[in-house]
ModelCIF file with pLDDT and N, C-alpha, C, O atoms, coordinates in Angstrom:
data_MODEL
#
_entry.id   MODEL 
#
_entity.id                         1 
_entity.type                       polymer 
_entity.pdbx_number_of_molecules   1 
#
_entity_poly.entity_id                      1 
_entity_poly.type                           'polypeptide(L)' 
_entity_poly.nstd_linkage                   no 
_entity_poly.nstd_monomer                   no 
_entity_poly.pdbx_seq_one_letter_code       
;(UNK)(UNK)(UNK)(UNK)(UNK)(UNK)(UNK)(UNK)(UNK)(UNK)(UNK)(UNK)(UNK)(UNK)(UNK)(UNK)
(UNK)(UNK)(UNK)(UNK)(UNK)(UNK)(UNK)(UNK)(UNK)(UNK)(UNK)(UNK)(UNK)(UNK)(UNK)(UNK)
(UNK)(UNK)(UNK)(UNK)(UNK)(UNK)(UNK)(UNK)
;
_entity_poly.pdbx_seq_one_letter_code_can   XXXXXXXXXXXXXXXXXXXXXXXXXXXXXXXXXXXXXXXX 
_entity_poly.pdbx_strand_id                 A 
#
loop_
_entity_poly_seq.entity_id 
_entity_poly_seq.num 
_entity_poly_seq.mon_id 
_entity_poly_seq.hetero 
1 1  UNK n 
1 2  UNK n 
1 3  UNK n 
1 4  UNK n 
1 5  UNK n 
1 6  UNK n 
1 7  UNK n 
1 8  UNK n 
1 9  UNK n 
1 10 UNK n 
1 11 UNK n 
1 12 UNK n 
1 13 UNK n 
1 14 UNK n 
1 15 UNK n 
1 16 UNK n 
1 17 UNK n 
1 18 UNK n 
1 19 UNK n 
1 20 UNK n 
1 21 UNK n 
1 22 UNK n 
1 23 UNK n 
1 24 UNK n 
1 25 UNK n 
1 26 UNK n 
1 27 UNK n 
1 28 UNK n 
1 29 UNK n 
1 30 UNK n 
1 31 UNK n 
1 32 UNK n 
1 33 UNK n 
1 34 UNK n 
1 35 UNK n 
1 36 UNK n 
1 37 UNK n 
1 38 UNK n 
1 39 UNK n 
1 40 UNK n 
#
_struct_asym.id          A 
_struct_asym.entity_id   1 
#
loop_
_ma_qa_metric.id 
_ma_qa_metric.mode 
_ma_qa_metric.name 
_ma_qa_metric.software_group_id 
_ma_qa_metric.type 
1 global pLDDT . pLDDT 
2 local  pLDDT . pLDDT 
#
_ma_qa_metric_global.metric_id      1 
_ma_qa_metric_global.metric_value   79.45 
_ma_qa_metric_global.model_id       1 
_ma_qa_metric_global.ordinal_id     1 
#
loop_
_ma_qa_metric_local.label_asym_id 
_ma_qa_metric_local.label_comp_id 
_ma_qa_metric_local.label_seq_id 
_ma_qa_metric_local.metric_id 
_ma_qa_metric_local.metric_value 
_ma_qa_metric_local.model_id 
_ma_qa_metric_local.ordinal_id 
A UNK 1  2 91.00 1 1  
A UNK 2  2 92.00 1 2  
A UNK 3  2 93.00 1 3  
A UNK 4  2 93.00 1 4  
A UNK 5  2 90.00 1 5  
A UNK 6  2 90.00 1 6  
A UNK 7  2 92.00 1 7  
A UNK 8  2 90.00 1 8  
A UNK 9  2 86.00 1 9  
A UNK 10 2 84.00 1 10 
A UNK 11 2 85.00 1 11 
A UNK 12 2 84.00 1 12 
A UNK 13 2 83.00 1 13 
A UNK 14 2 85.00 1 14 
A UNK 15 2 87.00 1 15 
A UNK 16 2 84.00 1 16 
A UNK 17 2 85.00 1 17 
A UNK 18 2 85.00 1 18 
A UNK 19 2 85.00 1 19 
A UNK 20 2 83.00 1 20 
A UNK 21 2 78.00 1 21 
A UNK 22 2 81.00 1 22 
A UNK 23 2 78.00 1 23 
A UNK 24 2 76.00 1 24 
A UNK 25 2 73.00 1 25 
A UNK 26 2 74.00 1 26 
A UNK 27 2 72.00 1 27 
A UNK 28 2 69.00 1 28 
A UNK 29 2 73.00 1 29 
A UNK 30 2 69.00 1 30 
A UNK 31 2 65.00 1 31 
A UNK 32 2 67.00 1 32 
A UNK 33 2 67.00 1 33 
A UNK 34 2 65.00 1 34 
A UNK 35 2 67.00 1 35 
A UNK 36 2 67.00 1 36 
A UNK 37 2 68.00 1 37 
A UNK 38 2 69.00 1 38 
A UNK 39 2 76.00 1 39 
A UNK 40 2 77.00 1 40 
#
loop_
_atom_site.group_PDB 
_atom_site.id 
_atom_site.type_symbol 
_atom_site.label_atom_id 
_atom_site.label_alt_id 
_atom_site.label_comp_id 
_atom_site.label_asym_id 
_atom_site.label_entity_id 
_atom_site.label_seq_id 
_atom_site.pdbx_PDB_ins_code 
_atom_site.Cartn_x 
_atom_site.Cartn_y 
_atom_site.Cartn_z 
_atom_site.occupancy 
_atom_site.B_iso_or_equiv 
_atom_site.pdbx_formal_charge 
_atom_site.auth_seq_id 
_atom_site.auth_comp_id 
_atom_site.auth_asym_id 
_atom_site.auth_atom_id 
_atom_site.pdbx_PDB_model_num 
ATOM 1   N N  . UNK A 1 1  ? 16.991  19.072  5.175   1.00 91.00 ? 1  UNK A N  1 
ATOM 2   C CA . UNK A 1 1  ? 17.164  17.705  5.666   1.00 91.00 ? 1  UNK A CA 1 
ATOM 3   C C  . UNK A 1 1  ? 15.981  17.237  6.484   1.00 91.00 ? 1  UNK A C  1 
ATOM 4   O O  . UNK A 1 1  ? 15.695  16.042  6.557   1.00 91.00 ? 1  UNK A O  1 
ATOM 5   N N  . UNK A 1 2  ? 15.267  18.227  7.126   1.00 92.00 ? 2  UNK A N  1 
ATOM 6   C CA . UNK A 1 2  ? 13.929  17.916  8.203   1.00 92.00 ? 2  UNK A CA 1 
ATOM 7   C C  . UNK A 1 2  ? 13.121  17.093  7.317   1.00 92.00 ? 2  UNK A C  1 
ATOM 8   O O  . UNK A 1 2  ? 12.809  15.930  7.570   1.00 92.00 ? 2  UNK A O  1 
ATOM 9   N N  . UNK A 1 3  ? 12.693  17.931  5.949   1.00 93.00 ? 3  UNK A N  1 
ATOM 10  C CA . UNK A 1 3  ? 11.908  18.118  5.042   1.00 93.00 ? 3  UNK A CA 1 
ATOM 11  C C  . UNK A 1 3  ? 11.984  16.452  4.435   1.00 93.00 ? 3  UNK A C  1 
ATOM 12  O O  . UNK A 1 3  ? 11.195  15.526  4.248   1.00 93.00 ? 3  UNK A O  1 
ATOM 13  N N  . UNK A 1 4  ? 13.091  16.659  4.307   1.00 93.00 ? 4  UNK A N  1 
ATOM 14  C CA . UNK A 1 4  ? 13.324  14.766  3.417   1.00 93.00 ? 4  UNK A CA 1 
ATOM 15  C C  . UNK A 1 4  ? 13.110  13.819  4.376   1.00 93.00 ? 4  UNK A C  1 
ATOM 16  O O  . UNK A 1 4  ? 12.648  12.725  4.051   1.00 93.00 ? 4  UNK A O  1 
ATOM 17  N N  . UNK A 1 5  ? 13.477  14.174  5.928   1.00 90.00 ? 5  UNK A N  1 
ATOM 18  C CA . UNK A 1 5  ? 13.078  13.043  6.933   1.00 90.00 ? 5  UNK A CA 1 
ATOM 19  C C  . UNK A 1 5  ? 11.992  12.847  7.250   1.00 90.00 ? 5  UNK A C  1 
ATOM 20  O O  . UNK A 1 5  ? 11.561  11.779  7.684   1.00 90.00 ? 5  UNK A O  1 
ATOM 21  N N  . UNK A 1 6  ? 11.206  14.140  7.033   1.00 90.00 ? 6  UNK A N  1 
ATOM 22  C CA . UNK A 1 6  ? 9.644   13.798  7.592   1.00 90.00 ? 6  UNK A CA 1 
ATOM 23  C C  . UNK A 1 6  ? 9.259   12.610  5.903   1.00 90.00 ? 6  UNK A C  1 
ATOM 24  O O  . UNK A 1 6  ? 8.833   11.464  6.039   1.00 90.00 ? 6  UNK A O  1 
ATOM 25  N N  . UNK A 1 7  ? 9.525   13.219  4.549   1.00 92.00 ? 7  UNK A N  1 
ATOM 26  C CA . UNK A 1 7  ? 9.566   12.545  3.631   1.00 92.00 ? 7  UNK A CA 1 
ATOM 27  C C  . UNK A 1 7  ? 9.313   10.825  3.553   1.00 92.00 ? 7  UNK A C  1 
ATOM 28  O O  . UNK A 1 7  ? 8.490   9.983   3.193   1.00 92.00 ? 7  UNK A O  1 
ATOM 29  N N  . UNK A 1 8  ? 10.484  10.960  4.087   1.00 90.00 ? 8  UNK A N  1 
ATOM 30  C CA . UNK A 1 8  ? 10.785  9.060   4.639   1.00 90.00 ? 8  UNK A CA 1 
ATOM 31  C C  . UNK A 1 8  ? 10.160  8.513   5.400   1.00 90.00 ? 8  UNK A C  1 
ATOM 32  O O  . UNK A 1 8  ? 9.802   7.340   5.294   1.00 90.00 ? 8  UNK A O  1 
ATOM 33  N N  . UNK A 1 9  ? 9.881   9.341   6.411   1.00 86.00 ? 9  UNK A N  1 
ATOM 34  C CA . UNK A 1 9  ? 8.806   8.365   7.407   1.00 86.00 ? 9  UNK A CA 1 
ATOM 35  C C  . UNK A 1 9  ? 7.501   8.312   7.142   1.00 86.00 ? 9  UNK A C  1 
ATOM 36  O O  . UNK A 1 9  ? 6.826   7.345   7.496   1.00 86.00 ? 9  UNK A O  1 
ATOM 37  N N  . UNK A 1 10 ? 7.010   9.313   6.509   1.00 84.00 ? 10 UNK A N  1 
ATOM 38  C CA . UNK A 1 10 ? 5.878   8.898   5.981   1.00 84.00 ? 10 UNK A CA 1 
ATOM 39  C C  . UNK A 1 10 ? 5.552   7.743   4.883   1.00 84.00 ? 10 UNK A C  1 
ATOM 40  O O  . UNK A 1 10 ? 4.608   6.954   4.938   1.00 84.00 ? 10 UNK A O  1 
ATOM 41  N N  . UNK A 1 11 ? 6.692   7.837   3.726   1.00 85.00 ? 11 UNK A N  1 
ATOM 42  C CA . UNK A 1 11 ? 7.034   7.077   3.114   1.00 85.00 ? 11 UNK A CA 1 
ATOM 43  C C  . UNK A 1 11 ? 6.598   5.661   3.317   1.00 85.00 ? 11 UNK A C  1 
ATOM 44  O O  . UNK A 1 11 ? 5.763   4.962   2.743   1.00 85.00 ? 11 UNK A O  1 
ATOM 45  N N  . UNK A 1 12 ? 7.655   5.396   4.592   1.00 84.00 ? 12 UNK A N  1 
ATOM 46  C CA . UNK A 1 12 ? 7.143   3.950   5.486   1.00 84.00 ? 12 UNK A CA 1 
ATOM 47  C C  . UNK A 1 12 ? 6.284   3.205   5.440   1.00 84.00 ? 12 UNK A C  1 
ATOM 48  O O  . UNK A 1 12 ? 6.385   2.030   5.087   1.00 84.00 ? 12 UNK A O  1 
ATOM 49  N N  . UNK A 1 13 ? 4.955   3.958   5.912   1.00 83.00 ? 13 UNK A N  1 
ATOM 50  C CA . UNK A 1 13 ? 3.267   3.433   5.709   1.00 83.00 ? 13 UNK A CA 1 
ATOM 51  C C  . UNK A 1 13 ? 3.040   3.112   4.504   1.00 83.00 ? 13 UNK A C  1 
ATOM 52  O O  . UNK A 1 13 ? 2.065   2.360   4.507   1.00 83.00 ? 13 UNK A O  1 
ATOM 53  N N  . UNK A 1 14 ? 3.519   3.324   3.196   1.00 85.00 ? 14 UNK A N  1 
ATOM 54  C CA . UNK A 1 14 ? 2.799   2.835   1.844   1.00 85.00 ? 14 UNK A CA 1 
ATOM 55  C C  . UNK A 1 14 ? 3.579   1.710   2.334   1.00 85.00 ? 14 UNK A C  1 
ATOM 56  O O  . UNK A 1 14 ? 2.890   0.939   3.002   1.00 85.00 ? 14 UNK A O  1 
ATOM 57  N N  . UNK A 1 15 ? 4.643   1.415   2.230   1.00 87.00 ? 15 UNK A N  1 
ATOM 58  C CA . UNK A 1 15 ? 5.369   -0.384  2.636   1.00 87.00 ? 15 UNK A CA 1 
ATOM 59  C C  . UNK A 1 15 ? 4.331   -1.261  3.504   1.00 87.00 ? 15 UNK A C  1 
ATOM 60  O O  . UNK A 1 15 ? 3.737   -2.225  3.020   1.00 87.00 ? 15 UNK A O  1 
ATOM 61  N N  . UNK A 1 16 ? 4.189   -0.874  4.698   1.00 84.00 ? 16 UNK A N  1 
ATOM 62  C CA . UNK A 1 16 ? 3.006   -1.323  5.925   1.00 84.00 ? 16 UNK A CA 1 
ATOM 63  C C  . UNK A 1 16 ? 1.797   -1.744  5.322   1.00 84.00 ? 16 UNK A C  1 
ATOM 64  O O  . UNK A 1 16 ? 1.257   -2.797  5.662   1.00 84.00 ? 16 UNK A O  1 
ATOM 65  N N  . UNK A 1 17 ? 1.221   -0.814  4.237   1.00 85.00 ? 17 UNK A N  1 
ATOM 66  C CA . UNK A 1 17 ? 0.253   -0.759  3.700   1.00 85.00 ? 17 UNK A CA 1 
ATOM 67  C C  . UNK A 1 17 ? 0.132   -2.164  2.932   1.00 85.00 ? 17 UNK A C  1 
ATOM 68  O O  . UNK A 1 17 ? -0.330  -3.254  3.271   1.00 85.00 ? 17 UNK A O  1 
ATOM 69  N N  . UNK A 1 18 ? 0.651   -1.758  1.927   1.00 85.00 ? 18 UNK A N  1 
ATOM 70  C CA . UNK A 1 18 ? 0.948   -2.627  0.693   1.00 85.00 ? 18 UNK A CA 1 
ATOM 71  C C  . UNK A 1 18 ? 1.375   -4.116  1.390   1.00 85.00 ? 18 UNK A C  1 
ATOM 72  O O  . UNK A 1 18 ? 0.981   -5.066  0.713   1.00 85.00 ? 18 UNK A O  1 
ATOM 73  N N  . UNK A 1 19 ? 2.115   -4.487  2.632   1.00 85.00 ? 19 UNK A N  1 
ATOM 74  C CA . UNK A 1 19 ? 2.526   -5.243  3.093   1.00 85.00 ? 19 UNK A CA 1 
ATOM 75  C C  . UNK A 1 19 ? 1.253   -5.839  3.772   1.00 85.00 ? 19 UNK A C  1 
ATOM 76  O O  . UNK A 1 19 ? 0.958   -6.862  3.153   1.00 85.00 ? 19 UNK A O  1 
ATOM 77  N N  . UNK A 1 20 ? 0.590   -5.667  4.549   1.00 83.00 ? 20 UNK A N  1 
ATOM 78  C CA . UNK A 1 20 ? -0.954  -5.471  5.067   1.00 83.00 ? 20 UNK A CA 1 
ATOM 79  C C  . UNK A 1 20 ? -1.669  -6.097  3.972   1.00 83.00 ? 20 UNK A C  1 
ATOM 80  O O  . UNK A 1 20 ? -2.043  -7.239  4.238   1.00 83.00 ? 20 UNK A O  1 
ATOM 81  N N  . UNK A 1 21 ? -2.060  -5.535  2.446   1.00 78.00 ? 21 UNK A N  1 
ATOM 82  C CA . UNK A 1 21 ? -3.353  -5.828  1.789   1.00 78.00 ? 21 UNK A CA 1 
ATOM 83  C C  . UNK A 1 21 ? -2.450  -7.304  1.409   1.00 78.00 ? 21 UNK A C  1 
ATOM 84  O O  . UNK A 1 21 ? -3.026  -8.384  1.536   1.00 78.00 ? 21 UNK A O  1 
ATOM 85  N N  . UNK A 1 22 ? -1.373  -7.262  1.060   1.00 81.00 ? 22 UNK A N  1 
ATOM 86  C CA . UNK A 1 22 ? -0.947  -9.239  0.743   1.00 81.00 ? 22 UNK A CA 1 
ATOM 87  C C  . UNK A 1 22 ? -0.505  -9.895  1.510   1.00 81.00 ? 22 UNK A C  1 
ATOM 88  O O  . UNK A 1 22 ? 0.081   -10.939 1.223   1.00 81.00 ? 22 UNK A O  1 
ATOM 89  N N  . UNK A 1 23 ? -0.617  -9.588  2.352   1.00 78.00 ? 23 UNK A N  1 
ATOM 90  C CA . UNK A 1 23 ? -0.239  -10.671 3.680   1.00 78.00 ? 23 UNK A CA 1 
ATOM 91  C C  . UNK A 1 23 ? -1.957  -10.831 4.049   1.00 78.00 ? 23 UNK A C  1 
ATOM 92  O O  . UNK A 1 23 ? -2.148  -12.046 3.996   1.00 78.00 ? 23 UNK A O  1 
ATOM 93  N N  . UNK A 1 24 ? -2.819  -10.384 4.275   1.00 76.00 ? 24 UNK A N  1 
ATOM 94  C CA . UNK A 1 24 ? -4.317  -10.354 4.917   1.00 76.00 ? 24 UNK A CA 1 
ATOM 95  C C  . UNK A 1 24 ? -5.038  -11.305 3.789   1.00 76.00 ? 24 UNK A C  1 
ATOM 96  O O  . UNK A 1 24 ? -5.607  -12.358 4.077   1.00 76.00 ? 24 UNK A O  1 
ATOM 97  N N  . UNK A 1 25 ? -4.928  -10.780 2.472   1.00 73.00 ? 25 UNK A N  1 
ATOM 98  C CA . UNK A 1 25 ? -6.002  -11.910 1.792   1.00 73.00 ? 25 UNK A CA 1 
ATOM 99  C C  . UNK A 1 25 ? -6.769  -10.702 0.844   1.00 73.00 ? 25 UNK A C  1 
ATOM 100 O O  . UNK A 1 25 ? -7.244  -10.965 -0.261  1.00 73.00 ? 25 UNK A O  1 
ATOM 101 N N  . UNK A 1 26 ? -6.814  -9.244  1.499   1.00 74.00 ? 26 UNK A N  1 
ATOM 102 C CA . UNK A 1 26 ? -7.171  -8.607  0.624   1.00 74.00 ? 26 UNK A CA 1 
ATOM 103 C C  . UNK A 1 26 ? -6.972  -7.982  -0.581  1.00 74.00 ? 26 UNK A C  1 
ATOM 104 O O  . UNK A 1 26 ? -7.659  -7.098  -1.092  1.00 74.00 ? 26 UNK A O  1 
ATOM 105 N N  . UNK A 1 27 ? -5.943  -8.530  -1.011  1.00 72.00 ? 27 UNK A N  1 
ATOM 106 C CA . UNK A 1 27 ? -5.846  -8.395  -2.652  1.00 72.00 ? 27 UNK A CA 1 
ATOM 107 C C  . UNK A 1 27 ? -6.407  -9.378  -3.694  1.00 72.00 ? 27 UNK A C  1 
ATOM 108 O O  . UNK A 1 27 ? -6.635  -9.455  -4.901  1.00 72.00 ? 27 UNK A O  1 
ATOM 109 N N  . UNK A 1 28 ? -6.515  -10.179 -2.404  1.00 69.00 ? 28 UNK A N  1 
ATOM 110 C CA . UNK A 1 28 ? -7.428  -11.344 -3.587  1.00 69.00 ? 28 UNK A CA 1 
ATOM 111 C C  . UNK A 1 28 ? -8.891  -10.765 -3.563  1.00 69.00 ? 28 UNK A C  1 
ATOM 112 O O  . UNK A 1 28 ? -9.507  -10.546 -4.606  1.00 69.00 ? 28 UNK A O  1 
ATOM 113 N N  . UNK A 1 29 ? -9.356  -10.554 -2.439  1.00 73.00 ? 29 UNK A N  1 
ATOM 114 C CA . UNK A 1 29 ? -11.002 -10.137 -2.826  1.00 73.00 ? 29 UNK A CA 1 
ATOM 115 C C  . UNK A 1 29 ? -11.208 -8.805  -3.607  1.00 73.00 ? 29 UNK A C  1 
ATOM 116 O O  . UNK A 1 29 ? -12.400 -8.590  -3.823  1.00 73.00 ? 29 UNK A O  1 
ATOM 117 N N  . UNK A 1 30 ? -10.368 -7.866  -4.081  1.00 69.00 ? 30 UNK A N  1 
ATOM 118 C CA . UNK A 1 30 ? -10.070 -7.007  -5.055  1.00 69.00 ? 30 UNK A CA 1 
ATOM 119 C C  . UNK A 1 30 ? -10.294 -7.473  -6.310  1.00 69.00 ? 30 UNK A C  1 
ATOM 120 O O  . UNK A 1 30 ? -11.198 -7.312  -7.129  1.00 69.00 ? 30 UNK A O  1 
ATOM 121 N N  . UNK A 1 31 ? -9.052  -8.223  -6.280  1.00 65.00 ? 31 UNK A N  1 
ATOM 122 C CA . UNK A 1 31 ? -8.866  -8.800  -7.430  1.00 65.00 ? 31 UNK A CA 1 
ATOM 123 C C  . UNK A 1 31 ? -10.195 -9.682  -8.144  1.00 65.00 ? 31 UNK A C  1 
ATOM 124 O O  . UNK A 1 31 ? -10.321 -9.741  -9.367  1.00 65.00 ? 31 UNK A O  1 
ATOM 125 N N  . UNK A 1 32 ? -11.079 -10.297 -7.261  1.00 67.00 ? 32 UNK A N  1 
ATOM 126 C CA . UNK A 1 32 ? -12.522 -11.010 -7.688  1.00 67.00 ? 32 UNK A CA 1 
ATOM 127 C C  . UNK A 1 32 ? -13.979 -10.186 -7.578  1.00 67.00 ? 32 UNK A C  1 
ATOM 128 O O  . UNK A 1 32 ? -15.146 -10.532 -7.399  1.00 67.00 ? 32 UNK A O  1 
ATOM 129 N N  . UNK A 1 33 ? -13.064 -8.507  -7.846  1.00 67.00 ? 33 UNK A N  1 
ATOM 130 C CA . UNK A 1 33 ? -13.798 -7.970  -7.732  1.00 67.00 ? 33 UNK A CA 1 
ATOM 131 C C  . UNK A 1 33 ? -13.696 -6.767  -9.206  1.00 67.00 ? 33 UNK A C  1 
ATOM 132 O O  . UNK A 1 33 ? -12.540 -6.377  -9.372  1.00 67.00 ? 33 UNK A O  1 
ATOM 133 N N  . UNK A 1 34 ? -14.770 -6.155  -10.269 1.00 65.00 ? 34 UNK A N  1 
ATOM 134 C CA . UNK A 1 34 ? -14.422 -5.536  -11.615 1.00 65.00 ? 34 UNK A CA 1 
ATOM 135 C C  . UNK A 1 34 ? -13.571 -4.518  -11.503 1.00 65.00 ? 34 UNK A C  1 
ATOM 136 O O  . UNK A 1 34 ? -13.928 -3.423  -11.938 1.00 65.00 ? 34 UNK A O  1 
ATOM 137 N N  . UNK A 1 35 ? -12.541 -4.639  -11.023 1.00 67.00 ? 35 UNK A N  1 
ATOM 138 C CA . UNK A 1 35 ? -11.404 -3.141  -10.791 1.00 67.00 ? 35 UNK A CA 1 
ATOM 139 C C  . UNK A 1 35 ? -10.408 -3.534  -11.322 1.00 67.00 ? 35 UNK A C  1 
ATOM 140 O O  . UNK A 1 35 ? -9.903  -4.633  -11.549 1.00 67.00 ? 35 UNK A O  1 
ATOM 141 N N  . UNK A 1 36 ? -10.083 -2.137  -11.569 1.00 67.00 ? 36 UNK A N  1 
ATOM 142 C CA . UNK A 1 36 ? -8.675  -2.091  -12.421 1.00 67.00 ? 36 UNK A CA 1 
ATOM 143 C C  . UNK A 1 36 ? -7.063  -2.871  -11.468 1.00 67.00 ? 36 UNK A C  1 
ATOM 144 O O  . UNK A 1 36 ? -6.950  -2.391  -10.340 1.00 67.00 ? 36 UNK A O  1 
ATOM 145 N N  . UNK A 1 37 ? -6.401  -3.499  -11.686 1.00 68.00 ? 37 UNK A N  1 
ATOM 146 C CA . UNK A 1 37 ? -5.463  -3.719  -11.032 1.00 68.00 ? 37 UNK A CA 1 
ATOM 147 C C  . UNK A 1 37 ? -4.672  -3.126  -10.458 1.00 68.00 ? 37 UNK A C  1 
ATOM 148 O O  . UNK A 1 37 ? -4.305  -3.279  -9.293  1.00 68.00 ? 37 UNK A O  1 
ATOM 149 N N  . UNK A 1 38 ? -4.121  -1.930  -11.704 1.00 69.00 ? 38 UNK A N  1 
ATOM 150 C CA . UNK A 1 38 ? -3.465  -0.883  -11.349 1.00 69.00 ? 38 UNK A CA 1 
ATOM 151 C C  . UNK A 1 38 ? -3.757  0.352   -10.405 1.00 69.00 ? 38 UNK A C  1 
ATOM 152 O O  . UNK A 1 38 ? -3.057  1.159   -9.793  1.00 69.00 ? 38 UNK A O  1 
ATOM 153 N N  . UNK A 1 39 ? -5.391  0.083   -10.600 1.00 76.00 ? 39 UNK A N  1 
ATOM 154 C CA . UNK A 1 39 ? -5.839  1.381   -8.946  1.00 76.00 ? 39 UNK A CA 1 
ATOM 155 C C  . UNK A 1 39 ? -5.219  0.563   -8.010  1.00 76.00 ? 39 UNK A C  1 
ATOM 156 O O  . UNK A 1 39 ? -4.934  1.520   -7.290  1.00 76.00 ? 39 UNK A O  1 
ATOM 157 N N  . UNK A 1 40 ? -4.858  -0.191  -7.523  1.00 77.00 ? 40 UNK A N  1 
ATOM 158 C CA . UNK A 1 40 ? -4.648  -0.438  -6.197  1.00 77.00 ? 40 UNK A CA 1 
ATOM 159 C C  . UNK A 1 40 ? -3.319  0.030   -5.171  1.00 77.00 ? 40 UNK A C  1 
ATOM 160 O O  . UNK A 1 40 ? -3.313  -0.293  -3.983  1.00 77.00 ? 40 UNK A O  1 
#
């Protein structure tokens, strides 16, 4: 059960993350930039 909780909270930060690059603007300068979409 430790194991799955540490799991989850780390978890967390990809949300923060991902929440962060489209709320800021930086998925658009990605995006006008030659990269794959799906790396991101």
């Amino acid at each position: 059960g430790i194991l799955l909780m540490g799991i989850v909270s780390g978890a967390i930060y990809t949300s923060v993350r991902v929440n962060n690059d489209m709320t800021s603007g930086i998925i658009d300068r990605f995006h006008s930039m030659p990269i794959a979409r799906s790396s991101i």
